[in-house]
C-alpha atoms as a PDB file:
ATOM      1  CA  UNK A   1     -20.751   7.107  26.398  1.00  0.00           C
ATOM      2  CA  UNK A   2     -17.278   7.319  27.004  1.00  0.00           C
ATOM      3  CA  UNK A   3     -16.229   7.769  30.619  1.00  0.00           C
ATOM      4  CA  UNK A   4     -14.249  11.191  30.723  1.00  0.00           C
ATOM      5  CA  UNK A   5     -11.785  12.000  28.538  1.00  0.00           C
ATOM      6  CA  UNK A   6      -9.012   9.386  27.636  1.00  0.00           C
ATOM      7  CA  UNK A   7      -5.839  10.594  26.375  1.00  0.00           C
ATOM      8  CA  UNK A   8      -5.120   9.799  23.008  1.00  0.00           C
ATOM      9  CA  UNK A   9      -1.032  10.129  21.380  1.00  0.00           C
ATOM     10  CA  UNK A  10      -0.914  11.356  17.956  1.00  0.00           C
ATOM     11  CA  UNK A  11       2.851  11.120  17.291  1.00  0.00           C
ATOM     12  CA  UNK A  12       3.640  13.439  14.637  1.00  0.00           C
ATOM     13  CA  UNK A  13       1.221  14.128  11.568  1.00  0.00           C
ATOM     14  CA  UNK A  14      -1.890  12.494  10.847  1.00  0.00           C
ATOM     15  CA  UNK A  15      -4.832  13.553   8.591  1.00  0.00           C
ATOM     16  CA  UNK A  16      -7.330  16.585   9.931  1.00  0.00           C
ATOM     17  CA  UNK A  17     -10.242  14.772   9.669  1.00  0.00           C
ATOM     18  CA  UNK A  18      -8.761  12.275  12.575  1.00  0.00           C
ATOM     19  CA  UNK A  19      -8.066  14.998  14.740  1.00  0.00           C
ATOM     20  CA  UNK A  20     -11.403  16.266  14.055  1.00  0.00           C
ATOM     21  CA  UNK A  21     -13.387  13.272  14.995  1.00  0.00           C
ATOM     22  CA  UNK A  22     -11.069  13.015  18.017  1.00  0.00           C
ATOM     23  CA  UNK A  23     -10.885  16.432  19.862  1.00  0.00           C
ATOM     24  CA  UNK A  24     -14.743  16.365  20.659  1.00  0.00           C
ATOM     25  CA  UNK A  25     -14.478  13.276  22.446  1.00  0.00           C
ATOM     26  CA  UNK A  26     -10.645  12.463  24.007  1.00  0.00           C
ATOM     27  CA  UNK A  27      -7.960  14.629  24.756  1.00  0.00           C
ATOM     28  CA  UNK A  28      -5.367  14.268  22.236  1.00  0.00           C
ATOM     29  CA  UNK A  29      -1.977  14.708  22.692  1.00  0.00           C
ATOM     30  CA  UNK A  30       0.506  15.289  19.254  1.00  0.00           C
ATOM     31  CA  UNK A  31       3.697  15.341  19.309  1.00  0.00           C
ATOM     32  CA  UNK A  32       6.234  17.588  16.608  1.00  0.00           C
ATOM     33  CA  UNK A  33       6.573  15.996  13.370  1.00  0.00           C
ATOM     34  CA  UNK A  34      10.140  14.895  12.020  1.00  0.00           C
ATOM     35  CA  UNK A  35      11.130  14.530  16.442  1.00  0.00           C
ATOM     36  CA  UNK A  36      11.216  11.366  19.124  1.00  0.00           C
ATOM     37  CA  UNK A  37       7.954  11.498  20.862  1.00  0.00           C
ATOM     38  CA  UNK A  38       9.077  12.700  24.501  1.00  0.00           C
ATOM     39  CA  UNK A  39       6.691  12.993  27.626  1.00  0.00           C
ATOM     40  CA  UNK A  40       6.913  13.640  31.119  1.00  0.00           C
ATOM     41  CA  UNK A  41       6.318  11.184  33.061  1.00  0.00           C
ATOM     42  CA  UNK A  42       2.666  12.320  34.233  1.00  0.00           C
ATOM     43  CA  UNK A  43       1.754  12.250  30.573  1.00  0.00           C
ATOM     44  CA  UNK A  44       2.743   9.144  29.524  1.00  0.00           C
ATOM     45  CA  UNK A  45       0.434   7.812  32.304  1.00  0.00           C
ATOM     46  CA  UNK A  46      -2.265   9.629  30.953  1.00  0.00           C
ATOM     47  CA  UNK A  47      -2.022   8.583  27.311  1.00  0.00           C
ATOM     48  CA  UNK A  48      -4.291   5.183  26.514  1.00  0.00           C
ATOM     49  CA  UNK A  49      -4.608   5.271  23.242  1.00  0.00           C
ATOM     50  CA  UNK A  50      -2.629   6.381  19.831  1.00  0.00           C
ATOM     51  CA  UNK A  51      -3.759   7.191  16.656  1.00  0.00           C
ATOM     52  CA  UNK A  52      -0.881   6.641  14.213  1.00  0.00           C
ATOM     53  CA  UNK A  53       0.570   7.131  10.490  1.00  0.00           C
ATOM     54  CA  UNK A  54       3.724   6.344  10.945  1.00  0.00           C
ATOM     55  CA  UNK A  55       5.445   3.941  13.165  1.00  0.00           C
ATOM     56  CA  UNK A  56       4.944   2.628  16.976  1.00  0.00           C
ATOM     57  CA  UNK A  57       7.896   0.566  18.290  1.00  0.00           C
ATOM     58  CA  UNK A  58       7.864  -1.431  21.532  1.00  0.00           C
ATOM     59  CA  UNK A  59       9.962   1.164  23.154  1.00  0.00           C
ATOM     60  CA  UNK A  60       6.989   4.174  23.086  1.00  0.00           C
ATOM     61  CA  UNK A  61       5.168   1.517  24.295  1.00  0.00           C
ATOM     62  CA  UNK A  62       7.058   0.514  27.008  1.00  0.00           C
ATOM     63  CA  UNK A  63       6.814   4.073  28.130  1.00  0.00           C
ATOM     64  CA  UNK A  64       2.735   4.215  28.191  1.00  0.00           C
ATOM     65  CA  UNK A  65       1.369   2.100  31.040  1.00  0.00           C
ATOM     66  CA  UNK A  66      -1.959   2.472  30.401  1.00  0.00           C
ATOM     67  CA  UNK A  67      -1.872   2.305  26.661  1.00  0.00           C
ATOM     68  CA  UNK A  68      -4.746   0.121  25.025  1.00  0.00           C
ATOM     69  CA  UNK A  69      -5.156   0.444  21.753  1.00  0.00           C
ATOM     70  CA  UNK A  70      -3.176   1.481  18.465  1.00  0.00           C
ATOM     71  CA  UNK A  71      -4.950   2.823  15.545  1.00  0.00           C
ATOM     72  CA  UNK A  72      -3.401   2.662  12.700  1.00  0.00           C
ATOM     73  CA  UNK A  73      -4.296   5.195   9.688  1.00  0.00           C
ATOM     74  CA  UNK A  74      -3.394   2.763   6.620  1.00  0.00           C
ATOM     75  CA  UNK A  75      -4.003  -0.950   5.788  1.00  0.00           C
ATOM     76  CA  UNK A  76      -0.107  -2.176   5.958  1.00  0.00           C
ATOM     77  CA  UNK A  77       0.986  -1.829   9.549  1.00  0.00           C
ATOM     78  CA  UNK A  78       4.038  -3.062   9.528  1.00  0.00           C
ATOM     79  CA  UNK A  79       5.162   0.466  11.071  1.00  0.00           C
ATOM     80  CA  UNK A  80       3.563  -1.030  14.370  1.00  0.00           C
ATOM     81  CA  UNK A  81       5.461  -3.360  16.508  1.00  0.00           C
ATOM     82  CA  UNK A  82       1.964  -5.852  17.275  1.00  0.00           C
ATOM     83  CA  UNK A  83       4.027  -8.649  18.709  1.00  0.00           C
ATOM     84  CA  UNK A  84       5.253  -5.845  21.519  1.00  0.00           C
ATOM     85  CA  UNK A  85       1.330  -4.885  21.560  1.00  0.00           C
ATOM     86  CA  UNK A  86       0.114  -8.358  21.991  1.00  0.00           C
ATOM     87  CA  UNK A  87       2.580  -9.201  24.813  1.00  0.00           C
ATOM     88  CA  UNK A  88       0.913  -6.472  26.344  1.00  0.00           C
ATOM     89  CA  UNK A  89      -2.392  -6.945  25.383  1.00  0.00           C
ATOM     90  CA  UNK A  90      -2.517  -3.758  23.327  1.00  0.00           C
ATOM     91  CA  UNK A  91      -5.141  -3.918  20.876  1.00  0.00           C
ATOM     92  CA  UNK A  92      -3.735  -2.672  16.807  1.00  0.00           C
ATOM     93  CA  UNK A  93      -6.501  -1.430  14.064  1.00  0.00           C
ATOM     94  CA  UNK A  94      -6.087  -0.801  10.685  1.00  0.00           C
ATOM     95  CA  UNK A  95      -7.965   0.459   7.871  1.00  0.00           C
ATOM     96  CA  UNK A  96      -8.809  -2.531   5.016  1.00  0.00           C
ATOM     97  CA  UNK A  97     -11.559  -2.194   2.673  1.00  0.00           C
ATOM     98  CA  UNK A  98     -12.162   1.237   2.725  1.00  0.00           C
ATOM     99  CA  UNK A  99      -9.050   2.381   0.081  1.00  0.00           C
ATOM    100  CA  UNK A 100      -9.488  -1.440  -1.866  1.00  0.00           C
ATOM    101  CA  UNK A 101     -11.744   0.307  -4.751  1.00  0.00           C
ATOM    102  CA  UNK A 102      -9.589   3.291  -5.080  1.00  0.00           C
ATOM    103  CA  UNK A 103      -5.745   1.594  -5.217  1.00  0.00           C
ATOM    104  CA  UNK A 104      -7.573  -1.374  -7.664  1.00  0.00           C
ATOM    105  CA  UNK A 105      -8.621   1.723 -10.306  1.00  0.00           C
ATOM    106  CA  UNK A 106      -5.275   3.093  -9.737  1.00  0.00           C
ATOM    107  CA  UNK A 107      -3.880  -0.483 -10.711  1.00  0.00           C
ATOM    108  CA  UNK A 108      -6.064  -0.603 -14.003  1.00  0.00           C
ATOM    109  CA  UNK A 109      -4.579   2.997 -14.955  1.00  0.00           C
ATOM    110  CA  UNK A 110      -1.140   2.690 -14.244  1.00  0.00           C
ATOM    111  CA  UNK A 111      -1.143  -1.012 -15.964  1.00  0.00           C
ATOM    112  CA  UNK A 112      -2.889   1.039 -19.220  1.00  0.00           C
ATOM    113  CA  UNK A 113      -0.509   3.657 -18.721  1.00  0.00           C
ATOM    114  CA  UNK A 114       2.330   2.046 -19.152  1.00  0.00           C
ATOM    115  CA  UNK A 115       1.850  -0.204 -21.888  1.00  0.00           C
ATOM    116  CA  UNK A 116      -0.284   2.419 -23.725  1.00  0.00           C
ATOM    117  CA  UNK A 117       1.964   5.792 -22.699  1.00  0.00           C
ATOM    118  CA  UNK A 118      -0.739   7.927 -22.516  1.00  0.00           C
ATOM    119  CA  UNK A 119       0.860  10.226 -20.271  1.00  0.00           C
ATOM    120  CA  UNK A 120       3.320  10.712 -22.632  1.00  0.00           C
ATOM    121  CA  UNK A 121       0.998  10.729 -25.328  1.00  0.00           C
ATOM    122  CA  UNK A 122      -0.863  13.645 -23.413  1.00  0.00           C
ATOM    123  CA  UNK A 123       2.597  15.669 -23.172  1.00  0.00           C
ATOM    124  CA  UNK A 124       2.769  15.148 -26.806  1.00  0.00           C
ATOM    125  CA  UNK A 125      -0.098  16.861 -27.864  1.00  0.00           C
ATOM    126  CA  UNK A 126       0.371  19.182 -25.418  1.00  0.00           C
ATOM    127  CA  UNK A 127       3.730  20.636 -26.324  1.00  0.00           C
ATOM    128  CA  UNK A 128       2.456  20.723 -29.730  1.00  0.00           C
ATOM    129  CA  UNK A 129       3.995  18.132 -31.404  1.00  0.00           C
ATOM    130  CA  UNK A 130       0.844  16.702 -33.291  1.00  0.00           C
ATOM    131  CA  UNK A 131       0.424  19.520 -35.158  1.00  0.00           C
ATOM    132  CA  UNK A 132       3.979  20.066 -36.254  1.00  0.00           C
ATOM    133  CA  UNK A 133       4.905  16.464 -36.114  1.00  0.00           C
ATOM    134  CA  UNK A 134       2.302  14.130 -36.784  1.00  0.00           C
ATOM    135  CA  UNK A 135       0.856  11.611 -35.053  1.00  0.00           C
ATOM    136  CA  UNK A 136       2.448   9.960 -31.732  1.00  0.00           C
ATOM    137  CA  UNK A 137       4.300   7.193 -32.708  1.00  0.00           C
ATOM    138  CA  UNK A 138       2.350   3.489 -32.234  1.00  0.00           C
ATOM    139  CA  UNK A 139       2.972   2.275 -28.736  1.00  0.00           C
ATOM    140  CA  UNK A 140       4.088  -1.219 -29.041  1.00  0.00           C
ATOM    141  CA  UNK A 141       2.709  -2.671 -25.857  1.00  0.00           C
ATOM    142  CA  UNK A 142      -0.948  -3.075 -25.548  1.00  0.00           C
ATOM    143  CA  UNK A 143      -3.101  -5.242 -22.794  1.00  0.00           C
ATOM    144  CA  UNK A 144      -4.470  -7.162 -25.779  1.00  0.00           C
ATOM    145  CA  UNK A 145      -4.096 -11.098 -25.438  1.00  0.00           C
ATOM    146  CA  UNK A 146      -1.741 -10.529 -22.097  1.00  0.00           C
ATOM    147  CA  UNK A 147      -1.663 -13.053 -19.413  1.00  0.00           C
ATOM    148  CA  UNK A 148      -1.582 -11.268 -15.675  1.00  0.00           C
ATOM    149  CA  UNK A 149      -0.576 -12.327 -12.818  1.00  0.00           C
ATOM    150  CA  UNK A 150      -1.363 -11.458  -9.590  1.00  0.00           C
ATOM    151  CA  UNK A 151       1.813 -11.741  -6.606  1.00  0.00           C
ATOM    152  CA  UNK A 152      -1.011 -11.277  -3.530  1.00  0.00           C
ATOM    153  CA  UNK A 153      -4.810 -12.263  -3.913  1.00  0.00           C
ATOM    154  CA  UNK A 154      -5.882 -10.189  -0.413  1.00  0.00           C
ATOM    155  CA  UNK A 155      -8.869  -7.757  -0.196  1.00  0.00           C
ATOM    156  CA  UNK A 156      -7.077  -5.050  -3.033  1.00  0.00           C
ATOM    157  CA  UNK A 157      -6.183  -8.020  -5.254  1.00  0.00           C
ATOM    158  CA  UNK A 158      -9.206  -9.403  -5.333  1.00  0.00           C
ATOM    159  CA  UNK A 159     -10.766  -5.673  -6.167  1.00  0.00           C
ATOM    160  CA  UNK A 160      -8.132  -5.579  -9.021  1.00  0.00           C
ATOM    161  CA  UNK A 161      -8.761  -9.262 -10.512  1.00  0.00           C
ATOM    162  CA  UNK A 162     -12.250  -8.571 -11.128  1.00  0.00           C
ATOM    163  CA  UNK A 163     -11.876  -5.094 -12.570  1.00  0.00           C
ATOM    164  CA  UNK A 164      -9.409  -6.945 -15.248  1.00  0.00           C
ATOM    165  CA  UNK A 165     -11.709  -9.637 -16.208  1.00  0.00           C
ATOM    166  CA  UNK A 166     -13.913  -7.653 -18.813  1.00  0.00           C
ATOM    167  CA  UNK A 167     -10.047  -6.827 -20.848  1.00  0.00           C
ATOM    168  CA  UNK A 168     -10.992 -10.518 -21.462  1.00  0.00           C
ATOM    169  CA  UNK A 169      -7.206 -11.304 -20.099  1.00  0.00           C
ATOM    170  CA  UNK A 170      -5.871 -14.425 -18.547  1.00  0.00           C
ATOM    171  CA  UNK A 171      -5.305 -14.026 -14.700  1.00  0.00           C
ATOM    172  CA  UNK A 172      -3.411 -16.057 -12.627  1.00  0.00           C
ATOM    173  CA  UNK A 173      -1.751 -15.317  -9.152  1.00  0.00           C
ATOM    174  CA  UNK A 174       0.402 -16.800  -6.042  1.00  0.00           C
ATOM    175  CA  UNK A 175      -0.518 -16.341  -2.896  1.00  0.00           C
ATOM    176  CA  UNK A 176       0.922 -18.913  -0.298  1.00  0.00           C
ATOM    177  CA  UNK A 177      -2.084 -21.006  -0.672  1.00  0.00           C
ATOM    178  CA  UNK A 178      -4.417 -22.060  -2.936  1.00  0.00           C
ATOM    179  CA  UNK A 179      -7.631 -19.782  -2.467  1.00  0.00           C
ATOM    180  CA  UNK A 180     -10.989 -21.740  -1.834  1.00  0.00           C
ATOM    181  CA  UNK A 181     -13.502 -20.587  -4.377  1.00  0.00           C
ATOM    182  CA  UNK A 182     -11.001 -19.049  -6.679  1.00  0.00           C
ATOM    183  CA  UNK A 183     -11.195 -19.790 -10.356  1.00  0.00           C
ATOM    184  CA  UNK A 184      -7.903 -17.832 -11.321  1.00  0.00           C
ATOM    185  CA  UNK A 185      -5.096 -20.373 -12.151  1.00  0.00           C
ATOM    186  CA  UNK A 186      -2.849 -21.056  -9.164  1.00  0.00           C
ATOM    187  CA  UNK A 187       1.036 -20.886  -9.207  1.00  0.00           C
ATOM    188  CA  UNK A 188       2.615 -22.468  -6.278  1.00  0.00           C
ATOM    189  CA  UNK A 189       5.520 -19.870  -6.326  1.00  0.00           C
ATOM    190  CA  UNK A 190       6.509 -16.487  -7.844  1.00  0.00           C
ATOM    191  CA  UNK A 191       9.075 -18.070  -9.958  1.00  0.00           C
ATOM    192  CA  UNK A 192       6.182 -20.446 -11.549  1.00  0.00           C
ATOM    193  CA  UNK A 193       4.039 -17.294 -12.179  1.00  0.00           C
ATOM    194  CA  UNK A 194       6.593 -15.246 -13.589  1.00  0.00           C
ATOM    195  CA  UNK A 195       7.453 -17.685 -15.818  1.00  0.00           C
ATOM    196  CA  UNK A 196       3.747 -18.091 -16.857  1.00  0.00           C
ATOM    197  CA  UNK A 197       2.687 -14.945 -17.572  1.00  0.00           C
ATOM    198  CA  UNK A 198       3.486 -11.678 -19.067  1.00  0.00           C
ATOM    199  CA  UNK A 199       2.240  -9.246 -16.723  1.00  0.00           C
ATOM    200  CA  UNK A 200       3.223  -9.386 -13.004  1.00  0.00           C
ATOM    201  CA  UNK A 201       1.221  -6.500 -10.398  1.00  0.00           C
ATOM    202  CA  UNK A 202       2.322  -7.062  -7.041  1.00  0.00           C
ATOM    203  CA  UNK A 203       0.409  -6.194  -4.102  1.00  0.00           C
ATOM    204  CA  UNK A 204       1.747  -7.946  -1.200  1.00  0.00           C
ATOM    205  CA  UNK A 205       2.344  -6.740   2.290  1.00  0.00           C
ATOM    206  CA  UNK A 206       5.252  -5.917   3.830  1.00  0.00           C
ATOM    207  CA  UNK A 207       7.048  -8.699   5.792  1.00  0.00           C
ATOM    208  CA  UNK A 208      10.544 -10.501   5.714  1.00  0.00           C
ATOM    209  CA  UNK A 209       9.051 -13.168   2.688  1.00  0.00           C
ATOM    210  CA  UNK A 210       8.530 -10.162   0.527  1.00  0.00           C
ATOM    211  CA  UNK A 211      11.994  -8.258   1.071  1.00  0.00           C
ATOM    212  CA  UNK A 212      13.006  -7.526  -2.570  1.00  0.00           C
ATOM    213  CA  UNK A 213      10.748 -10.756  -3.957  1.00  0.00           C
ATOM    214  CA  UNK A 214      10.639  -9.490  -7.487  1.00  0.00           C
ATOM    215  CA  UNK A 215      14.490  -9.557  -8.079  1.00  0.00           C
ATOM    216  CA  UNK A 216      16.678 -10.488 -11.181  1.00  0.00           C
ATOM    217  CA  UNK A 217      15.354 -13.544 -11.430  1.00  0.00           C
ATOM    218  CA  UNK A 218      11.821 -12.814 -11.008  1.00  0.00           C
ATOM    219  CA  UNK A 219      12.588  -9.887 -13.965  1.00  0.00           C
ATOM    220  CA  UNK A 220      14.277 -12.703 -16.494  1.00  0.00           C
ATOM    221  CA  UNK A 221      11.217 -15.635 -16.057  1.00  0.00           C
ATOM    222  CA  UNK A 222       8.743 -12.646 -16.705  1.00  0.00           C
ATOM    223  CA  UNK A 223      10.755 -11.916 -20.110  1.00  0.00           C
ATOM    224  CA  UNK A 224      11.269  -9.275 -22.821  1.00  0.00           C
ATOM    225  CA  UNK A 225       7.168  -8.837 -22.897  1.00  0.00           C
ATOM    226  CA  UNK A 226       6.814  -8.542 -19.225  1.00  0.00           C
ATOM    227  CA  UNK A 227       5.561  -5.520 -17.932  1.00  0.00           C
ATOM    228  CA  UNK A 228       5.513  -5.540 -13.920  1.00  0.00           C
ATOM    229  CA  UNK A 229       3.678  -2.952 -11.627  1.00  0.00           C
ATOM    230  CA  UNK A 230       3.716  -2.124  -8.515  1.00  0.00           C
ATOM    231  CA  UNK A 231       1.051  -0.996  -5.670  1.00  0.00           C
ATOM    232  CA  UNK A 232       2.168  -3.050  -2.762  1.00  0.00           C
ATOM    233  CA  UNK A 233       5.281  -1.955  -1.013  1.00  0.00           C
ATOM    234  CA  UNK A 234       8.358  -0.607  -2.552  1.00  0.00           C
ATOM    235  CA  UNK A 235      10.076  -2.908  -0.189  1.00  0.00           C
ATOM    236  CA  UNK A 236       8.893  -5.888  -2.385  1.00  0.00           C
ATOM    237  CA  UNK A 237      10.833  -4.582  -5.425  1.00  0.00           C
ATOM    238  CA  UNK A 238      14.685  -4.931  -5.982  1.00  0.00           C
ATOM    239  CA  UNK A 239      15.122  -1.675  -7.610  1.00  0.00           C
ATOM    240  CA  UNK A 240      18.798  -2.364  -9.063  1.00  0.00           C
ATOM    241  CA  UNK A 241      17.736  -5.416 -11.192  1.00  0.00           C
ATOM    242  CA  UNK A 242      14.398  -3.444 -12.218  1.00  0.00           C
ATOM    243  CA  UNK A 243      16.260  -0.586 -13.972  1.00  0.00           C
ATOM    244  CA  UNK A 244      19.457  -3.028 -15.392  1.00  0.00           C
ATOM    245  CA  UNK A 245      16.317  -5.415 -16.422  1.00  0.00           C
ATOM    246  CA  UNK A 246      14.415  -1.885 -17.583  1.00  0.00           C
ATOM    247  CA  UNK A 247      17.502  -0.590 -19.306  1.00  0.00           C
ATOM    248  CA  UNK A 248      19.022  -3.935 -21.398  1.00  0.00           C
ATOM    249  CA  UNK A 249      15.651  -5.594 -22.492  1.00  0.00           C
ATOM    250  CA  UNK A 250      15.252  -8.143 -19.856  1.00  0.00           C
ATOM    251  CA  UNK A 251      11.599  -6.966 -19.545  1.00  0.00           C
ATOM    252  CA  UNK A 252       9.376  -4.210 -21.934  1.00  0.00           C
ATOM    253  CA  UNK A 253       8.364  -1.634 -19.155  1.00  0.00           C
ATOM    254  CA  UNK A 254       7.331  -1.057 -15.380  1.00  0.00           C
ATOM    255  CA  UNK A 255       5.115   1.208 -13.718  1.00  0.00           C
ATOM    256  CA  UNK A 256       5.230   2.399 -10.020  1.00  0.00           C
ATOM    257  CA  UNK A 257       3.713   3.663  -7.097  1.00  0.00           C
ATOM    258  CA  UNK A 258       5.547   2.852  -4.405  1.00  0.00           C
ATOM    259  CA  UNK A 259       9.581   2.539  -3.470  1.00  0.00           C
ATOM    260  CA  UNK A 260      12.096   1.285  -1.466  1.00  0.00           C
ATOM    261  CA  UNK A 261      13.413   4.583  -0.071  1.00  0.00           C
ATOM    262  CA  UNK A 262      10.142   6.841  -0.980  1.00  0.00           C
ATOM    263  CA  UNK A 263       9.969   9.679  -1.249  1.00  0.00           C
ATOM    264  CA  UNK A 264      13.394   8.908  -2.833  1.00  0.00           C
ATOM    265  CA  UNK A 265      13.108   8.009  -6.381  1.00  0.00           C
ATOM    266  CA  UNK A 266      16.300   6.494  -8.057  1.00  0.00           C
ATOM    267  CA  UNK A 267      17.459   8.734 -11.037  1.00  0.00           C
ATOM    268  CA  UNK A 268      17.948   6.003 -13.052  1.00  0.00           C
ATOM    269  CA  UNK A 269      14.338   5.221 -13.285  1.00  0.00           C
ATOM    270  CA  UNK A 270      13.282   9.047 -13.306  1.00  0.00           C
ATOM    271  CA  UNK A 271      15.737   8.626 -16.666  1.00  0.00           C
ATOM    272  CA  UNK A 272      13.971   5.674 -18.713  1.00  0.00           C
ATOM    273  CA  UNK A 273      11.618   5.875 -21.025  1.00  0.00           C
ATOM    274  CA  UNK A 274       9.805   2.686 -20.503  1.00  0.00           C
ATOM    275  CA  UNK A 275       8.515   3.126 -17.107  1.00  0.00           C
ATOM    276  CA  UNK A 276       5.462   5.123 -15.586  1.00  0.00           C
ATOM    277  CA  UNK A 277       5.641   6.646 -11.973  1.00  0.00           C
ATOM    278  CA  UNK A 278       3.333   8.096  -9.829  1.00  0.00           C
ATOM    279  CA  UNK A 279       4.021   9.448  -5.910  1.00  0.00           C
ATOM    280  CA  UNK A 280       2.370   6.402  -3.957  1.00  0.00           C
ATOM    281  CA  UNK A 281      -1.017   7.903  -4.691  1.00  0.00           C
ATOM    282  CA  UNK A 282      -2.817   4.636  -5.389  1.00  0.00           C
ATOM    283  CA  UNK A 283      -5.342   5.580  -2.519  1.00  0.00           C
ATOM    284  CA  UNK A 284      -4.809   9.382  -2.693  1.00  0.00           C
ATOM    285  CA  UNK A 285      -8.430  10.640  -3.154  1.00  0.00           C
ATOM    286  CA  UNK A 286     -10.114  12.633  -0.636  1.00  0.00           C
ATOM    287  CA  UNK A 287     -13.106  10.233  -0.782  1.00  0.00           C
ATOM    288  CA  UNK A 288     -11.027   7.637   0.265  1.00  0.00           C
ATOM    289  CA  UNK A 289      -8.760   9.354   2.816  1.00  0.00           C
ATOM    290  CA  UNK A 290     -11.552  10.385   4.848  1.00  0.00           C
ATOM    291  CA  UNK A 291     -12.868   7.263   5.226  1.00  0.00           C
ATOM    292  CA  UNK A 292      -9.942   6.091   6.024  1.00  0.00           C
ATOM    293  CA  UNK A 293      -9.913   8.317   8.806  1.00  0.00           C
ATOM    294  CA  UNK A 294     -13.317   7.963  10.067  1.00  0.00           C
ATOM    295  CA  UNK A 295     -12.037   4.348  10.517  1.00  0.00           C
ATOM    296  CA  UNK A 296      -9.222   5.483  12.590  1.00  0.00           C
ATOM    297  CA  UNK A 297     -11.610   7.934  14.794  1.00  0.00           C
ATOM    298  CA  UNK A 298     -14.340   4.820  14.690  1.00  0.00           C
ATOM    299  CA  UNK A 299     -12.046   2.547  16.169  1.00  0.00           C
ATOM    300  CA  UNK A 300     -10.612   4.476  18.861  1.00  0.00           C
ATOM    301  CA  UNK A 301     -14.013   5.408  19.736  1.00  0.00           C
ATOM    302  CA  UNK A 302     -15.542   2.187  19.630  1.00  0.00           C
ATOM    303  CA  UNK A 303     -12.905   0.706  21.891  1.00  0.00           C
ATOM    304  CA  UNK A 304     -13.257   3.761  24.889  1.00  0.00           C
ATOM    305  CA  UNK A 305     -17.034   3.269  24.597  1.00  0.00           C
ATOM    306  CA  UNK A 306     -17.762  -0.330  25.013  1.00  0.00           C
ATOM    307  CA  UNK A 307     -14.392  -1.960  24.185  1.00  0.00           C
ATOM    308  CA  UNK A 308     -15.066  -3.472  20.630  1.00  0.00           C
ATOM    309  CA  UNK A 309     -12.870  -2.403  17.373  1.00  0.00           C
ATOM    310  CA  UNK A 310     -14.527  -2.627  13.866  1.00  0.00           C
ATOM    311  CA  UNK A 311     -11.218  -3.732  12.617  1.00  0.00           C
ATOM    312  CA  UNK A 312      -8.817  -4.906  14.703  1.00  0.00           C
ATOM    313  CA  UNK A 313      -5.447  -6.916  13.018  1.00  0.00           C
ATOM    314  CA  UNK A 314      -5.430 -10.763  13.670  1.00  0.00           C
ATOM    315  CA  UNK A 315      -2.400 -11.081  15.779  1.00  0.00           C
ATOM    316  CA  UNK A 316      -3.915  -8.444  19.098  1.00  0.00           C
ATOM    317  CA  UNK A 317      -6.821  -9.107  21.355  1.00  0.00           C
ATOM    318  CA  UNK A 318      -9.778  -7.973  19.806  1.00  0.00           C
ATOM    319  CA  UNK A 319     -12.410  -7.139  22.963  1.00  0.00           C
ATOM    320  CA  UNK A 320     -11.643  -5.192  26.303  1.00  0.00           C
END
């Protein structure tokens, strides 16, 4: 049982179903969306944990005393400033696993998407072009004989690897080491697997290695047949040398779910026909987004009744 009611600090908007695991048990505290989370004084004392989908920084935590843990409602949680939480022995969860089988589908279909344009196919038919027309014109991209490579190998790559092993394609990936057990060819770089395959999905995490990774360069060793996707982080993608490499050959196509200034979308890229976008919706099901916050409710509840997290991130104490 939880010993009366902890406070819990919902800055902003989070999804119902949190709030509705949470109000039985804590009282919870949220703060206007779009504004700086401000509190007197007596209710910053009060507030011990937060339940987030956004971003904490070290200075709304320096103005919670009592705060203990941060849950986080997403697997990235870069949003979170954990080496201010670990100084102060704040405990940060996030939610892996649960979205993994949902954003690897989403992979698979966006990959056939875009080499196969069925989207566009479907808008086709649909505007009735068949009939007065004729057929949709041969796409000239196809996942036949391609050679992917993964940029991450984590939980969600893993998930998408083995969903693209009965297209009977090659797989490769980088990750910064080597993984033990892993039969998928290794590239010691992103430069070496660009240049070795044809097909490049990135799903790396968010951190100062991965700052605009897949640039120019990255585009040109991937060549005129490579197709890149991605499902990571917008932040991993140098949008500039994606649409020049989009627009003059340099690759065949790209598809999308996440960018660097979402929910900005460059116009350039809203303009060509060779790419395939979609509104960072890779785990967007309500399956998944409910368990995603059950895992967010689970955590904080776990820790206020006997102090143990199902999923706590590596670099934060994980028992009271």
């Amino acid at each position: 049982m939880i010993a009366g009611r902890p406070v819990i600090l919902i800055p902003g908007k989070i999804h119902p179903r949190v709030l509705e695991r949470l109000t039985p048990v804590f009282d919870v505290l949220q703060t206007p969306v779009g504004q700086p989370v401000e509190l007197s004084e007596a209710d910053a004392a009060r507030v011990r944990g937060i339940a987030i989908a956004g971003s904490v920084p070290a200075a709304l935590m320096e103005k919670l005393p009592n705060l203990q843990v941060i849950a986080n409602f997403g697997v990235g949680y870069d949003g979170v400033d954990v080496a201010a939480a670990a100084k102060r022995g704040v405990i940060v969860t996030n939610t892996p696993d649960v979205l993994d089988d949902e954003v690897a589908d989403t992979t698979i279909a966006l990959l056939l998407n875009t080499l196969r344009q069925f989207y566009a196919a479907e808008s086709y038919l649909r505007a009735g072009r068949w009939e007065k027309e004729g057929a949709f014109a041969l796409t000239p991209l196809s996942l036949r004989g391609r050679h992917v490579g993964l940029y991450g190998l984590g939980r969600i790559g893993g998930e998408i690897a083995s969903r693209l092993e009965p297209f009977k394609v090659k797989i490769s990936y980088h990750t910064r080491n080597p993984k033990p057990g892993v039969s998928y060819g290794y590239q010691p770089s992103l430069k070496a697997l660009a240049e070795a395959v044809d097909t490049l999905i990135c799903i790396v995490p968010k951190t100062a290695e991965t700052h605009k990774a897949i640039d120019a360069d990255i585009l040109k060793a991937l060549g005129a047949n490579g197709v890149v996707i991605n499902v990571g982080r917008g932040w991993s993608m140098d949008e500039e040398a994606l649409i020049a490499a989009l627009k003059d050959g340099t690759i065949a196509a790209a598809g999308l779910d996440v960018f660097y200034d979402e929910p900005k979308v460059p116009s350039e890229l809203l303009d060509l026909p060779n790419v395939s976008l979609l509104p960072h919706v890779a785990s967007a099901s309500v399956h998944t987004r409910n368990a995603m916050a059950d895992l967010v409710a689970d955590n904080l509840i776990g820790w206020f009744e006997n102090g143990v997290v199902k999923t706590p991130v590596p670099e934060t104490p994980v028992k009271a």
